[in-house]
PDB file of N, CA and C in Angstrom:
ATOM      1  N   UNK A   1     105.737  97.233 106.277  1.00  0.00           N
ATOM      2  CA  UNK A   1     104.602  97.882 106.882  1.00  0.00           C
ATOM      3  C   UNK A   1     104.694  99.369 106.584  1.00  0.00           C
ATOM      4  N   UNK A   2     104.058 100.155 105.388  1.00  0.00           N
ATOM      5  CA  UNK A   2     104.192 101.047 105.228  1.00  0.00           C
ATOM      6  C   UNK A   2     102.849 101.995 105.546  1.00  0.00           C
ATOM      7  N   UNK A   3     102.756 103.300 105.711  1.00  0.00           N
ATOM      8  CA  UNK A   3     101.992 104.005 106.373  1.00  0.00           C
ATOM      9  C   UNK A   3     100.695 103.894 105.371  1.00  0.00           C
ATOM     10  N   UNK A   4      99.331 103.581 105.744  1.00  0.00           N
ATOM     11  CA  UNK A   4      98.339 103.814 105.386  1.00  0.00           C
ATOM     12  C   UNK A   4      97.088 104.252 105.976  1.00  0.00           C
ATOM     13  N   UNK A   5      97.213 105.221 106.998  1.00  0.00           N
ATOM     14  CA  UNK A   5      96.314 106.394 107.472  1.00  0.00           C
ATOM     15  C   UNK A   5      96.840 107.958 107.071  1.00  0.00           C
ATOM     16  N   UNK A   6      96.146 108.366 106.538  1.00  0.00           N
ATOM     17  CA  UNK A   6      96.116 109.578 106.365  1.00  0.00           C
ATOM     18  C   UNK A   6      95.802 110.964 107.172  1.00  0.00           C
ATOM     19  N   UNK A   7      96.492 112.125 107.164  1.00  0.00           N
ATOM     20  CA  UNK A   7      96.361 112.989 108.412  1.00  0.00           C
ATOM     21  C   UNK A   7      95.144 113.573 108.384  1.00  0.00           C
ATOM     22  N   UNK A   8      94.060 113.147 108.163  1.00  0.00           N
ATOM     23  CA  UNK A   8      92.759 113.673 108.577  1.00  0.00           C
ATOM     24  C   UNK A   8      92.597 112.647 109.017  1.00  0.00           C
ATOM     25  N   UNK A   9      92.800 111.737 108.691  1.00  0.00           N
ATOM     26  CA  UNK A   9      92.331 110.359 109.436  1.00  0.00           C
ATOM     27  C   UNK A   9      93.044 110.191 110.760  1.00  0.00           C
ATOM     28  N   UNK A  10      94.440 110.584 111.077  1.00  0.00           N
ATOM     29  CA  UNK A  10      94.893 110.238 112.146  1.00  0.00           C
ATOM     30  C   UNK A  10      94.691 111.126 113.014  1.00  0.00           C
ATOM     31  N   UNK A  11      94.296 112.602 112.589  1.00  0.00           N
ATOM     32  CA  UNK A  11      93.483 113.717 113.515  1.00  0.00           C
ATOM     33  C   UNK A  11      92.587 112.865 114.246  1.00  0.00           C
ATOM     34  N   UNK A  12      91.680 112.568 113.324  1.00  0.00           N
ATOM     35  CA  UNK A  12      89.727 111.784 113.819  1.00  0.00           C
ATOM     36  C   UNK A  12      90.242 110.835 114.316  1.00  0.00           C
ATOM     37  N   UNK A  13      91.273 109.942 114.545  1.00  0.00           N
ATOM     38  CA  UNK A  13      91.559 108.960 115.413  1.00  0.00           C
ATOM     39  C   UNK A  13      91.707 109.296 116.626  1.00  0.00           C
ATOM     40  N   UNK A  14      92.606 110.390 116.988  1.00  0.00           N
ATOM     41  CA  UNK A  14      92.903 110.666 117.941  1.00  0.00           C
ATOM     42  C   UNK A  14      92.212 111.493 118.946  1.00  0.00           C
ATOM     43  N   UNK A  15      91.301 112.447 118.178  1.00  0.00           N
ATOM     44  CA  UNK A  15      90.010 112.851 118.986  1.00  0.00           C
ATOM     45  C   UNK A  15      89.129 111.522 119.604  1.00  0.00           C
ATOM     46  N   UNK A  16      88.513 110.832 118.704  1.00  0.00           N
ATOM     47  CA  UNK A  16      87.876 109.301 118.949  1.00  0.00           C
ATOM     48  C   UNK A  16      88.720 108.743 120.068  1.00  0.00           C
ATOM     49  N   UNK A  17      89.910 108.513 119.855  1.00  0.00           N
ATOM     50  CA  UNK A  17      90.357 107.554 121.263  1.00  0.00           C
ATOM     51  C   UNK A  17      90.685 108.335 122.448  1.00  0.00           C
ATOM     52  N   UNK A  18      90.817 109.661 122.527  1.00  0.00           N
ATOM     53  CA  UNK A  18      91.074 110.475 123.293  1.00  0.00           C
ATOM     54  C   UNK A  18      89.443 110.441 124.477  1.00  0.00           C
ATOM     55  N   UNK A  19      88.463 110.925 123.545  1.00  0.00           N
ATOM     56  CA  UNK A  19      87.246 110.372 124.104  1.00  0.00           C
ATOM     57  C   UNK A  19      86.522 109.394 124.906  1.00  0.00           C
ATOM     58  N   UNK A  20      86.907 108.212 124.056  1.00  0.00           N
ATOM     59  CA  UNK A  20      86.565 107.102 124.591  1.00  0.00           C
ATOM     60  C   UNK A  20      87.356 107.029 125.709  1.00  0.00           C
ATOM     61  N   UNK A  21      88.929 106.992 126.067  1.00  0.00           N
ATOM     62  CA  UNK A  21      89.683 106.795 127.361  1.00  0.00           C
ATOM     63  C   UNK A  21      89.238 107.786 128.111  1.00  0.00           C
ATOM     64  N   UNK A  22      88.790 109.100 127.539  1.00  0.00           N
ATOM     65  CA  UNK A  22      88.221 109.687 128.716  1.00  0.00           C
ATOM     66  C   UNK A  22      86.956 109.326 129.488  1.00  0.00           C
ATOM     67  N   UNK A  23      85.869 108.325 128.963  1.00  0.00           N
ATOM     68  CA  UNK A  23      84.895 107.628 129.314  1.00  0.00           C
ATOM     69  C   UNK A  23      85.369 106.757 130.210  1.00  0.00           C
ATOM     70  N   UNK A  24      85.956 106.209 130.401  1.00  0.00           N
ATOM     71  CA  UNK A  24      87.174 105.503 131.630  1.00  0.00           C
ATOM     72  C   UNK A  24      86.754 106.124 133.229  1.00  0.00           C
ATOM     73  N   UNK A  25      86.883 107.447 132.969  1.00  0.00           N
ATOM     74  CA  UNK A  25      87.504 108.613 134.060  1.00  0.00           C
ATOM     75  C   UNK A  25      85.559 109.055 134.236  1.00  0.00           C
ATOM     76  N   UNK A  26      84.986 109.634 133.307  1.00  0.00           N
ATOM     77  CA  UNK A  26      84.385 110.315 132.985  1.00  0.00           C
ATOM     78  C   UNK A  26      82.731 110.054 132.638  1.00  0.00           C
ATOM     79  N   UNK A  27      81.615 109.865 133.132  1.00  0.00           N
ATOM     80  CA  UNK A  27      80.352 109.490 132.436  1.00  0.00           C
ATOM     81  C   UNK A  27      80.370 108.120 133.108  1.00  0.00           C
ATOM     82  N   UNK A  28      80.290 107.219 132.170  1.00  0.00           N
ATOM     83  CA  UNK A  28      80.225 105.720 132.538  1.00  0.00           C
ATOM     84  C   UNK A  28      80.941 105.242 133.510  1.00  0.00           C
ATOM     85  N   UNK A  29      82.302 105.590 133.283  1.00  0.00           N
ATOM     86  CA  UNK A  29      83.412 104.832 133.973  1.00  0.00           C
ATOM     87  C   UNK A  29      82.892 103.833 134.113  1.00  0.00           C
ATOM     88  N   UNK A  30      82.817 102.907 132.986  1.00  0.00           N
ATOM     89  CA  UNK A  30      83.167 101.779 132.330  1.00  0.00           C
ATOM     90  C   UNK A  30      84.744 101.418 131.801  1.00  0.00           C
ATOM     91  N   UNK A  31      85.236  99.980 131.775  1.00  0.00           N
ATOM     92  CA  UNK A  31      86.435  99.772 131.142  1.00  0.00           C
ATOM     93  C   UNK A  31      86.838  99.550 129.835  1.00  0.00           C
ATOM     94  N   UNK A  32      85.537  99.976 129.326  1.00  0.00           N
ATOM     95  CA  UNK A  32      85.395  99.373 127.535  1.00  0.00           C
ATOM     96  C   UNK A  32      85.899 100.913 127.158  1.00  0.00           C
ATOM     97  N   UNK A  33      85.988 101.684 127.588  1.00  0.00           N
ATOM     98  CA  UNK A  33      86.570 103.491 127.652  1.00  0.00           C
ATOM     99  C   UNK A  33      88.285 102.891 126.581  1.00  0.00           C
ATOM    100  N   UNK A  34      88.723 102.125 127.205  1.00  0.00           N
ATOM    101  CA  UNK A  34      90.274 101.439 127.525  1.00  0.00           C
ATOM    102  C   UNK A  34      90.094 101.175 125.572  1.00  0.00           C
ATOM    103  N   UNK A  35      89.398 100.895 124.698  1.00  0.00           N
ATOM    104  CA  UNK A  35      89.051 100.369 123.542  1.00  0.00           C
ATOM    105  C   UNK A  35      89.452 101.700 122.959  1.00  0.00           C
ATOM    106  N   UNK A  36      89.677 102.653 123.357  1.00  0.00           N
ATOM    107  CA  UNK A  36      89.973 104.023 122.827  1.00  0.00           C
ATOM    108  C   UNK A  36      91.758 104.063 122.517  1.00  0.00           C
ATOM    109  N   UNK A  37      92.370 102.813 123.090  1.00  0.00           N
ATOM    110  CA  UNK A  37      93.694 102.941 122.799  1.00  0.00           C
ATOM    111  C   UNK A  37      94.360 102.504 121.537  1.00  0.00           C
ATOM    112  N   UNK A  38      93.156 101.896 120.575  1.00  0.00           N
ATOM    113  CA  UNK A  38      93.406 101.161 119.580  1.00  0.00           C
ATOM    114  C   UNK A  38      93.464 102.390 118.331  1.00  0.00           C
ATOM    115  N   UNK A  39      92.305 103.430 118.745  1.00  0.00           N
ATOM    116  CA  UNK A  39      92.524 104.077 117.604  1.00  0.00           C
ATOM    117  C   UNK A  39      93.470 105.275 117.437  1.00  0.00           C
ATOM    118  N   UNK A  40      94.027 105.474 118.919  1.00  0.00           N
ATOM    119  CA  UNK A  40      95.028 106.077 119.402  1.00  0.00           C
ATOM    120  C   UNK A  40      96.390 105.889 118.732  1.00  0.00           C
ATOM    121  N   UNK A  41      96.663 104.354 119.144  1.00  0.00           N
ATOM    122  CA  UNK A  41      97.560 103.843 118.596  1.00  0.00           C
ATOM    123  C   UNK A  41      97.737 103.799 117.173  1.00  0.00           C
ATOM    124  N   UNK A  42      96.953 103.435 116.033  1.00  0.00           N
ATOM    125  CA  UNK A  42      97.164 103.685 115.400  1.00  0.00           C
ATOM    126  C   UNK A  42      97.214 104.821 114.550  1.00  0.00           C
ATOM    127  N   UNK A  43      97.009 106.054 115.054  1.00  0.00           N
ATOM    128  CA  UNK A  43      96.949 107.766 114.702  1.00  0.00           C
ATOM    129  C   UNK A  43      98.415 107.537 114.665  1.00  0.00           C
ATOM    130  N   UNK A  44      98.832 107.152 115.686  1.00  0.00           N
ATOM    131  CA  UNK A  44     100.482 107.828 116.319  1.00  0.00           C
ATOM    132  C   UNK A  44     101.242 107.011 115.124  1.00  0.00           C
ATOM    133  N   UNK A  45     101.269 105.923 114.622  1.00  0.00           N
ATOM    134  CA  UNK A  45     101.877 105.042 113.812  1.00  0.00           C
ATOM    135  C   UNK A  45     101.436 104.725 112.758  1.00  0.00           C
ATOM    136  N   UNK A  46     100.715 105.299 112.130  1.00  0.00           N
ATOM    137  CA  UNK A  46      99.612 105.905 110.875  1.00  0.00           C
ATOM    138  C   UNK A  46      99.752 104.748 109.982  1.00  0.00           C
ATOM    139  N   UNK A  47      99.559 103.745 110.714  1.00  0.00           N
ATOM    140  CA  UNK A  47      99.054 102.297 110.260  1.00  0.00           C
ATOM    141  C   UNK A  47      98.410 101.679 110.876  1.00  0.00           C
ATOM    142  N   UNK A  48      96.965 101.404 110.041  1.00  0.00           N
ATOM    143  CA  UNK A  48      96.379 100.546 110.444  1.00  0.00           C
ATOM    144  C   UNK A  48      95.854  98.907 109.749  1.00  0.00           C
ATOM    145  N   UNK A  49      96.127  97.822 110.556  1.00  0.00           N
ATOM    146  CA  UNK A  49      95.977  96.325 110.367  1.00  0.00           C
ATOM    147  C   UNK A  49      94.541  96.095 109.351  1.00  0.00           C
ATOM    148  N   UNK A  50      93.368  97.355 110.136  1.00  0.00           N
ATOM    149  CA  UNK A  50      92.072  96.479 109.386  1.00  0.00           C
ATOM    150  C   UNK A  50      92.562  97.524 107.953  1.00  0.00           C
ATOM    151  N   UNK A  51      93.204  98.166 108.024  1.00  0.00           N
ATOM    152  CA  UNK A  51      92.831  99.118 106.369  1.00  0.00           C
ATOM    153  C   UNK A  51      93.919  98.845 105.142  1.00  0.00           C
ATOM    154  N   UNK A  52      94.500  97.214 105.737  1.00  0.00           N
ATOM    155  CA  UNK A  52      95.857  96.395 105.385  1.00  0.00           C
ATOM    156  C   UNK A  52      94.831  95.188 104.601  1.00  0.00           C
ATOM    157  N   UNK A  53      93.826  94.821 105.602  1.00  0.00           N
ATOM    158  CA  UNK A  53      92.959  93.849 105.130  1.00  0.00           C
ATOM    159  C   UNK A  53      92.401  94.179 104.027  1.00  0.00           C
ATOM    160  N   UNK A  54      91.714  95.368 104.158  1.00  0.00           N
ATOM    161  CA  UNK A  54      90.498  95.378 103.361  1.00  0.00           C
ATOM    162  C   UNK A  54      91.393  96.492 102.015  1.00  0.00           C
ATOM    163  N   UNK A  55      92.309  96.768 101.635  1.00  0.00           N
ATOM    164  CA  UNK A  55      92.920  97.415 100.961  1.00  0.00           C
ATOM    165  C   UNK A  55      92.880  98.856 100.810  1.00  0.00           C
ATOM    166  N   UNK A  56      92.327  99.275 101.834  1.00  0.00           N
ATOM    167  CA  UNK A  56      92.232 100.943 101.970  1.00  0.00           C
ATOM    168  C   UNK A  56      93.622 101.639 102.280  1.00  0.00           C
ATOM    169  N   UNK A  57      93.537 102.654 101.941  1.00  0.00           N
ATOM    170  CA  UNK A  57      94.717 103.531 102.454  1.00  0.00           C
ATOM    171  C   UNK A  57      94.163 105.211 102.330  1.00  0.00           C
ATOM    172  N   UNK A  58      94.174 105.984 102.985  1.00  0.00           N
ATOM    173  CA  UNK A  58      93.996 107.210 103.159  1.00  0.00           C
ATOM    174  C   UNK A  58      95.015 108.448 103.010  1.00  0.00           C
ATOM    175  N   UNK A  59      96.235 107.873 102.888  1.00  0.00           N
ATOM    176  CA  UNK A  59      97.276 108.274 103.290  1.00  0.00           C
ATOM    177  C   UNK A  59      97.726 108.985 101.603  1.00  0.00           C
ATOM    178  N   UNK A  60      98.299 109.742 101.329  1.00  0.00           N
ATOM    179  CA  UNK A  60      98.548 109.901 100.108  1.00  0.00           C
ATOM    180  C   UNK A  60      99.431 108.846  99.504  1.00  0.00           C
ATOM    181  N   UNK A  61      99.837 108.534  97.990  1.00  0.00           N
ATOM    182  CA  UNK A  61     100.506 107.377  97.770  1.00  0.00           C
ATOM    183  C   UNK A  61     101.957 108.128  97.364  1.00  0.00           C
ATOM    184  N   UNK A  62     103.209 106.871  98.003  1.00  0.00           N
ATOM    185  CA  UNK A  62     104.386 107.262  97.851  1.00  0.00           C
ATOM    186  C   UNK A  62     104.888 108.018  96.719  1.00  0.00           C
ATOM    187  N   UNK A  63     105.761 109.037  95.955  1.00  0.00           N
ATOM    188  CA  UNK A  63     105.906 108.999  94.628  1.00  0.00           C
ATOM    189  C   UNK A  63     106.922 107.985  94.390  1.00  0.00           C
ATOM    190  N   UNK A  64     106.526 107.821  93.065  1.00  0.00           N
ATOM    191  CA  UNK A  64     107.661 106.834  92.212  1.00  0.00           C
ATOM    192  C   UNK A  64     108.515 107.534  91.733  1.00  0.00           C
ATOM    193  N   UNK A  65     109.829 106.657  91.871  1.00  0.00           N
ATOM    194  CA  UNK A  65     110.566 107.374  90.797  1.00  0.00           C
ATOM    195  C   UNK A  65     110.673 106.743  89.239  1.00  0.00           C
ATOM    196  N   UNK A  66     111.018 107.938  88.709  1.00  0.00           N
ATOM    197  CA  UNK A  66     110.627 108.004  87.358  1.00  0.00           C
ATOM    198  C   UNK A  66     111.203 106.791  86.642  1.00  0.00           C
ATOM    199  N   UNK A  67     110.612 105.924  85.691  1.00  0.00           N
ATOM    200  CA  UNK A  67     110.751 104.943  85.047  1.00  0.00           C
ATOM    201  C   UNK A  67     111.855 105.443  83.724  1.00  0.00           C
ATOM    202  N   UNK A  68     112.355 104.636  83.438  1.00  0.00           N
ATOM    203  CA  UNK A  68     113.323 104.745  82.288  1.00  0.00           C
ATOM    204  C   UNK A  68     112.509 104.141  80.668  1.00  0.00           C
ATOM    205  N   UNK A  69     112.443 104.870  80.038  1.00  0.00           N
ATOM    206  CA  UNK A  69     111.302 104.319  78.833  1.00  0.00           C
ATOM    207  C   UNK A  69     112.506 103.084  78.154  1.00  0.00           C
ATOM    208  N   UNK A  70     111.807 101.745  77.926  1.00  0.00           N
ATOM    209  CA  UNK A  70     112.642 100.450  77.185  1.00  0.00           C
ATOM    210  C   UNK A  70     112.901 101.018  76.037  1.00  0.00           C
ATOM    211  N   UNK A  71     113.987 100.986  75.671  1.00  0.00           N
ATOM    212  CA  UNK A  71     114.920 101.164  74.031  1.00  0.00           C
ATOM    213  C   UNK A  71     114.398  99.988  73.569  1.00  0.00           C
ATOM    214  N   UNK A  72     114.069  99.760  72.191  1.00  0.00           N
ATOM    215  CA  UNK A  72     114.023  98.696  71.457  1.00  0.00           C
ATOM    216  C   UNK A  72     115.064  98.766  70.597  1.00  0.00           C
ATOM    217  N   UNK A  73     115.635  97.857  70.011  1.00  0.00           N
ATOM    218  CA  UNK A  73     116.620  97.660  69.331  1.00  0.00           C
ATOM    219  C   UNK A  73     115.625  97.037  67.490  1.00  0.00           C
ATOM    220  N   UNK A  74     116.224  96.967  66.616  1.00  0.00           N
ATOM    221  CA  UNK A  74     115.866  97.178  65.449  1.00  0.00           C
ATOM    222  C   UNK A  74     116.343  96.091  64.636  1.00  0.00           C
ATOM    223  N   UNK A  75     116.861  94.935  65.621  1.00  0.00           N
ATOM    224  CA  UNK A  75     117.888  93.575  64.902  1.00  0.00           C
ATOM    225  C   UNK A  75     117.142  92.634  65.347  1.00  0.00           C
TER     226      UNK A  75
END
C-alpha cells in the first residue's frame, strides 16, 4: 500500500473533511457531517482505496534506481 495522494490533494482533503464534521456541530447538525472523516482520513495517510481502483495517483512517482544497461556478449 503505497502513498497515492498528493500534498495538494491531501491539503483539499482536509479542509473538505474538516468542514463537513464541522456541519455535525454547525448549520444542519445533521449526522451525514460524520462522512467528513473519510476524506480526513485519508489526507493523514495519503492513501486513498478509490484512487487504487481507478488508477490515479496524485502523489509524485517514487524515483527508481538507476538500471544497469545489459552487456551483450559477442559468442
Amino acid at each position: 500500500m503505497g502513498k497515492n495522494v498528493g500534498s495538494i490533494d491531501r491539503a483539499a482533503r482536509v479542509v473538505v473533511g474538516l468542514i463537513l464534521i464541522a456541519l455535525v456541530f454547525v448549520g444542519p447538525q445533521t449526522p451525514w457531517g460524520w462522512i467528513g472523516v473519510i476524506p480526513l482520513l485519508t489526507a493523514i495517510i495519503g492513501w486513498c482505496p478509490a484512487y487504487t481502483v481507478f488508477g490515479i495517483r496524485t502523489c509524485p512517482a517514487p524515483q527508481q534506481a538507476e538500471q544497469q544497461p545489459e552487456q551483450k556478449s559477442d559468442s
